[in-house]
C-alpha atoms as a PDB file:
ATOM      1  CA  UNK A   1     -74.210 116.805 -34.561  1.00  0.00           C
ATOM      2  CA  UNK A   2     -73.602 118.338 -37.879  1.00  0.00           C
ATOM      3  CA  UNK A   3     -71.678 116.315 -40.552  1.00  0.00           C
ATOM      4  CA  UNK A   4     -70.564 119.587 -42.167  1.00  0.00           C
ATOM      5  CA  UNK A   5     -69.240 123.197 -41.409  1.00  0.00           C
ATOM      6  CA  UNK A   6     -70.229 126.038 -43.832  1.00  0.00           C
ATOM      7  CA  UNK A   7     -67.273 128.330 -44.170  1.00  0.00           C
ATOM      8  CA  UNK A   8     -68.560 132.086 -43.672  1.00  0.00           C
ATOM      9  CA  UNK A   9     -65.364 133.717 -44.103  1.00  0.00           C
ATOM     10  CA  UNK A  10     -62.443 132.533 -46.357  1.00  0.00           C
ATOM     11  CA  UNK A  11     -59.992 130.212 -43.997  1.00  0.00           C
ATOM     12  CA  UNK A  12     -56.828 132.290 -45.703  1.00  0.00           C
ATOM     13  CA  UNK A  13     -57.566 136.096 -44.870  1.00  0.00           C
ATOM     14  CA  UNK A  14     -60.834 135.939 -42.983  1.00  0.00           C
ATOM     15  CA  UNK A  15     -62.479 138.088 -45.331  1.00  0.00           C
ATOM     16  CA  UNK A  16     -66.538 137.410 -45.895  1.00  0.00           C
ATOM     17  CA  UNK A  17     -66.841 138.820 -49.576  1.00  0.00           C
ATOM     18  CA  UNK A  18     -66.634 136.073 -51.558  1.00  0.00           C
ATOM     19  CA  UNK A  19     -68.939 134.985 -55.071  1.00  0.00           C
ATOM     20  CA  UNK A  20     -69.580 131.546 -56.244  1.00  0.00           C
ATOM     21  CA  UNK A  21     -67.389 129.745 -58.484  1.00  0.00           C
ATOM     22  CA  UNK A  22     -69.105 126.047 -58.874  1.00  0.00           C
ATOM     23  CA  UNK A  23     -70.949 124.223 -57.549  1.00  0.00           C
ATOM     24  CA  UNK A  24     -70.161 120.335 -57.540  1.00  0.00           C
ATOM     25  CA  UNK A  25     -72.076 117.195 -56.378  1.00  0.00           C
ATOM     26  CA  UNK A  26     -70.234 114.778 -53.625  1.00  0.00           C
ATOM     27  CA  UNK A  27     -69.166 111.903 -55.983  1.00  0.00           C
ATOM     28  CA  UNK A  28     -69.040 109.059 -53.217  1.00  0.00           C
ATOM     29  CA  UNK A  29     -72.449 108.717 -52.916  1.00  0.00           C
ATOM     30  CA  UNK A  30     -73.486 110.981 -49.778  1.00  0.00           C
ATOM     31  CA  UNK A  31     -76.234 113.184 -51.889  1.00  0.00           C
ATOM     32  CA  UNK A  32     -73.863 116.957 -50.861  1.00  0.00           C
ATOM     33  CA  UNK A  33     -73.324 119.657 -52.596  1.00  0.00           C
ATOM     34  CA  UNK A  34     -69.988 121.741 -52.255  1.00  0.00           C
ATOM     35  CA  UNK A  35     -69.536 125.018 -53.638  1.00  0.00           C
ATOM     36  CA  UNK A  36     -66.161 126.501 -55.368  1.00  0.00           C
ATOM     37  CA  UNK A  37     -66.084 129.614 -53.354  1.00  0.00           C
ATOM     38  CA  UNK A  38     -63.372 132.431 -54.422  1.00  0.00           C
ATOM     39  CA  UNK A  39     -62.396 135.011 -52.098  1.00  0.00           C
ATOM     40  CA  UNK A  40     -62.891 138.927 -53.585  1.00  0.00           C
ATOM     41  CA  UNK A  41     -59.752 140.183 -51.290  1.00  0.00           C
ATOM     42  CA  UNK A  42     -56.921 137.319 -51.771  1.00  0.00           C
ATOM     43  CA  UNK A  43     -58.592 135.020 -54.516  1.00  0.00           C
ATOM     44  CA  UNK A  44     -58.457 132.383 -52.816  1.00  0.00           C
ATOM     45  CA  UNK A  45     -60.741 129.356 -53.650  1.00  0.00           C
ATOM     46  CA  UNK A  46     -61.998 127.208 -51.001  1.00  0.00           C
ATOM     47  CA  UNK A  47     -64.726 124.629 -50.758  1.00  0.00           C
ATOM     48  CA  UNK A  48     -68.015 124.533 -48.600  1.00  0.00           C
ATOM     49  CA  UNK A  49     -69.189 122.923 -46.480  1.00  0.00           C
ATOM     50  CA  UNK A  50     -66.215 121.361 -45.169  1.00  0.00           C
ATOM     51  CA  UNK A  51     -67.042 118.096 -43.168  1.00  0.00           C
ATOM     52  CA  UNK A  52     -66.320 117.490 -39.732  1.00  0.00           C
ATOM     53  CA  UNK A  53     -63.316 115.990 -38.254  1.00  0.00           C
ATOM     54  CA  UNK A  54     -65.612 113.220 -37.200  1.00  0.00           C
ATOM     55  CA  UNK A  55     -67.383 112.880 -40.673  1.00  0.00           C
ATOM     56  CA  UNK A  56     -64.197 112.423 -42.583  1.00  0.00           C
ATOM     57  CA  UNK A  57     -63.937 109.230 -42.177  1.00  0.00           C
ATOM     58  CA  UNK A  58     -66.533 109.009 -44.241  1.00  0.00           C
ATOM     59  CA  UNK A  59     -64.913 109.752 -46.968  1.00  0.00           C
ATOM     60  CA  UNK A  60     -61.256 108.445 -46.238  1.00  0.00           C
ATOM     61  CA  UNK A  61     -62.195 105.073 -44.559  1.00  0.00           C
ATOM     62  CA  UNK A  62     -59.280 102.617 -43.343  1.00  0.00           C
ATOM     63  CA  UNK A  63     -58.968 100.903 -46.864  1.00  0.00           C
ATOM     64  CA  UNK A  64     -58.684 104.356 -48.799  1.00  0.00           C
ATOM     65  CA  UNK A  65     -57.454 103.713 -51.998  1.00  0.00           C
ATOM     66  CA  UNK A  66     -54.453 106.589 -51.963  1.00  0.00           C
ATOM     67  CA  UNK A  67     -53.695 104.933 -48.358  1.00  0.00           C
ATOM     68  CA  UNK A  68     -52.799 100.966 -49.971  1.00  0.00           C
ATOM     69  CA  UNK A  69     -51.176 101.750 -53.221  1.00  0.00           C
ATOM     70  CA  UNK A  70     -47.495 101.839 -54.054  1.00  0.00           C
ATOM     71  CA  UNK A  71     -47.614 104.979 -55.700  1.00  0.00           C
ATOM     72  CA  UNK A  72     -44.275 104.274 -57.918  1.00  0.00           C
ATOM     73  CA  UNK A  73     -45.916 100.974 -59.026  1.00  0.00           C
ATOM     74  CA  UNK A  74     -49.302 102.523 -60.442  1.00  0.00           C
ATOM     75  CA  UNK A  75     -47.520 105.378 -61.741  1.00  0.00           C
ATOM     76  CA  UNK A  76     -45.189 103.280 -64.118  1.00  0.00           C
ATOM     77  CA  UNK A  77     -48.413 100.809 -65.574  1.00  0.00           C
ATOM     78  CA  UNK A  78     -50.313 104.060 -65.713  1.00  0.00           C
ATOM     79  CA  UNK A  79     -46.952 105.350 -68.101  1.00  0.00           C
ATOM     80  CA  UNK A  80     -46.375 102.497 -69.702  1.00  0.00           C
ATOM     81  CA  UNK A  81     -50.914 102.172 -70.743  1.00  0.00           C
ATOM     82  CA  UNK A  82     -50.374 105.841 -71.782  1.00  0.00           C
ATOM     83  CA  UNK A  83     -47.458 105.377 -74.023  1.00  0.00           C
ATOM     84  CA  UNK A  84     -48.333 101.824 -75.329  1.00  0.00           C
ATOM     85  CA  UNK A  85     -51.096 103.768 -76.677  1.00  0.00           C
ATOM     86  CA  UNK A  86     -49.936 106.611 -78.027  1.00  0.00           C
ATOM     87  CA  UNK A  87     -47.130 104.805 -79.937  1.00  0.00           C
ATOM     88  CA  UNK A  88     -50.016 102.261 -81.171  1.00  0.00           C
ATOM     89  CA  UNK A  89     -52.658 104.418 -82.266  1.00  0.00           C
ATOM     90  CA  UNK A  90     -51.063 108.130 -82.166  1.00  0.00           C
ATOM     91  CA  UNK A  91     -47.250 108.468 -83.053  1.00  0.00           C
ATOM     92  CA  UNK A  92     -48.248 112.385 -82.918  1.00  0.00           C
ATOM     93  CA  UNK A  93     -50.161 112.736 -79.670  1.00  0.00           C
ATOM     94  CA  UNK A  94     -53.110 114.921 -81.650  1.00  0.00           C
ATOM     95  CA  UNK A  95     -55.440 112.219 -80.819  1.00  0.00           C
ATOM     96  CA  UNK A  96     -54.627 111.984 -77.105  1.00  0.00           C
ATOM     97  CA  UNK A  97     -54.245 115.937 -76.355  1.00  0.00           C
ATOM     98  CA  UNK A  98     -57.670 116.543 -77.624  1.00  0.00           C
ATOM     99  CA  UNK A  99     -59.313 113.675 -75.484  1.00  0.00           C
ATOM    100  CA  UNK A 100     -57.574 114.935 -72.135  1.00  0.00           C
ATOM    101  CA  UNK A 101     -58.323 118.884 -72.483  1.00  0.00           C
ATOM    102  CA  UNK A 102     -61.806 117.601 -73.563  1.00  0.00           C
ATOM    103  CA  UNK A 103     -61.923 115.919 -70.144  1.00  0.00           C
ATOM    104  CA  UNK A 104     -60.517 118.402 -68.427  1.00  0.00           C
ATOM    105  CA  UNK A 105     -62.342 121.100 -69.976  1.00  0.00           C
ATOM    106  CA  UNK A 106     -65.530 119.105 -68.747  1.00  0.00           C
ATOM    107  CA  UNK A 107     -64.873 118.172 -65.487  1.00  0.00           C
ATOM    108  CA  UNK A 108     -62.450 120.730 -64.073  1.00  0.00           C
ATOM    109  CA  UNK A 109     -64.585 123.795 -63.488  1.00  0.00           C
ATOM    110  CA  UNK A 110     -62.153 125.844 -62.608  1.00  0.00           C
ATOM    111  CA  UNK A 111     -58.999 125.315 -64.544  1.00  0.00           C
ATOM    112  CA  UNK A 112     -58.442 128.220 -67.196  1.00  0.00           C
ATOM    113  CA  UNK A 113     -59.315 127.562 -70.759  1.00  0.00           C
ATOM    114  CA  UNK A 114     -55.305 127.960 -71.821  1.00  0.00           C
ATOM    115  CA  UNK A 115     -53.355 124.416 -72.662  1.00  0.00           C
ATOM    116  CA  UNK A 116     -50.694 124.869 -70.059  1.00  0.00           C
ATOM    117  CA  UNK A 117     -49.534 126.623 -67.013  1.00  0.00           C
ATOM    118  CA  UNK A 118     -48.568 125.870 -63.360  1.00  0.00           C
ATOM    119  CA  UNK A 119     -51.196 123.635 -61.488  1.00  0.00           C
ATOM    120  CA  UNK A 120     -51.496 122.556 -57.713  1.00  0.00           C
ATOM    121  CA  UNK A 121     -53.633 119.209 -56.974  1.00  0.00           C
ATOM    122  CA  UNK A 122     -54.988 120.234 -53.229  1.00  0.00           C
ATOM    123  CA  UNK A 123     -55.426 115.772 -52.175  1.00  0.00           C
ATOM    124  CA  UNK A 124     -54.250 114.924 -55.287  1.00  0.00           C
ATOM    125  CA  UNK A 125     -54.671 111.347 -53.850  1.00  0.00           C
ATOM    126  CA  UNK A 126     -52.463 108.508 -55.978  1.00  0.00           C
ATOM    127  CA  UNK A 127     -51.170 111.619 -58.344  1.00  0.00           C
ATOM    128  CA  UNK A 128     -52.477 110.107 -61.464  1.00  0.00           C
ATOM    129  CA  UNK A 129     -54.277 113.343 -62.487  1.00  0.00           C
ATOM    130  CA  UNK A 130     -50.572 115.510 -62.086  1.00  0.00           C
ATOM    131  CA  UNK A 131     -49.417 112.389 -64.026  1.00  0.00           C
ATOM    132  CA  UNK A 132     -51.416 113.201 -66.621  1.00  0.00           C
ATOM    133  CA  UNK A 133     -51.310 116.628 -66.528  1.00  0.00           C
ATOM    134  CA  UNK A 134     -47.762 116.600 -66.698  1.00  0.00           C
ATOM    135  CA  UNK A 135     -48.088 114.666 -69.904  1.00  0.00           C
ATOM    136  CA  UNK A 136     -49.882 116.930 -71.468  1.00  0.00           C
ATOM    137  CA  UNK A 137     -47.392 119.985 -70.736  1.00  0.00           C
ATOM    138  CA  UNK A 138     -48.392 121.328 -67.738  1.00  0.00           C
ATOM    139  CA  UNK A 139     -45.791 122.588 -65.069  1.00  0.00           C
ATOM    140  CA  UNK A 140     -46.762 121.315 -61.338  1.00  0.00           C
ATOM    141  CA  UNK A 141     -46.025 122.480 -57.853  1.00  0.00           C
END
């Protein structure tokens, strides 16, 4: 059986013209590939391959992090680590906006080049990347 489905057609309008966007390597260890695909009728952006309903568990086991975590909890230390340090080492958060678009210029392929705007965080898992984008002025969904 195949651990992964390659999407032909975009899953929203069930169009096939489509162009690559990214491509991205599977960061739990598995050796795949996915690729950022857009869709040239509704601009869409999906991923593929998709993996199965039985292969998922592969990469959401039982003890999934986003699954055991009191969400309120991690988002108040994650606060309080943020603002301990700006208020330590960057009263006027030059420091600490440069460091987060550099990382999210880097590793964010597909988020536009502008400081803000609206984002959506598709398994955003324990929200600490909305946390932080939030911080940094962006609006989310």
């Amino acid at each position: 059986m195949n651990n992964f489905i390659n999407l032909e057609k975009c899953p929203v309008c069930g169009h096939n013209r489509k162009m690559l966007v990214y491509t991205v390597d599977d960061c739990s260890g598995l050796e795949q590939k996915f690729d950022l695909i857009k869709c040239k009728n509704c601009h869409h952006v999906y991923v593929t391959p998709v993996p199965s309903k039985s292969f998922l568990k592969h990469y959401y086991p039982d003890e999934y992090y986003s699954y055991n975590i009191d969400i309120d909890k991690t988002n108040k230390k994650f606060k309080y680590r943020i603002k301990k340090w700006i208020y330590e080492y960057d009263g006027n958060f030059r420091i600490l906006k440069q460091i987060f678009l550099r990382i999210i210029e880097k590793h964010i392929a597909i988020l536009p080049t502008q400081k803000t705007g609206k984002i959506l965080d598709v398994g955003c898992g324990t929200g600490s990347f909305l946390s932080l984008m939030k911080a940094v002025g962006w609006d989310l969904f």
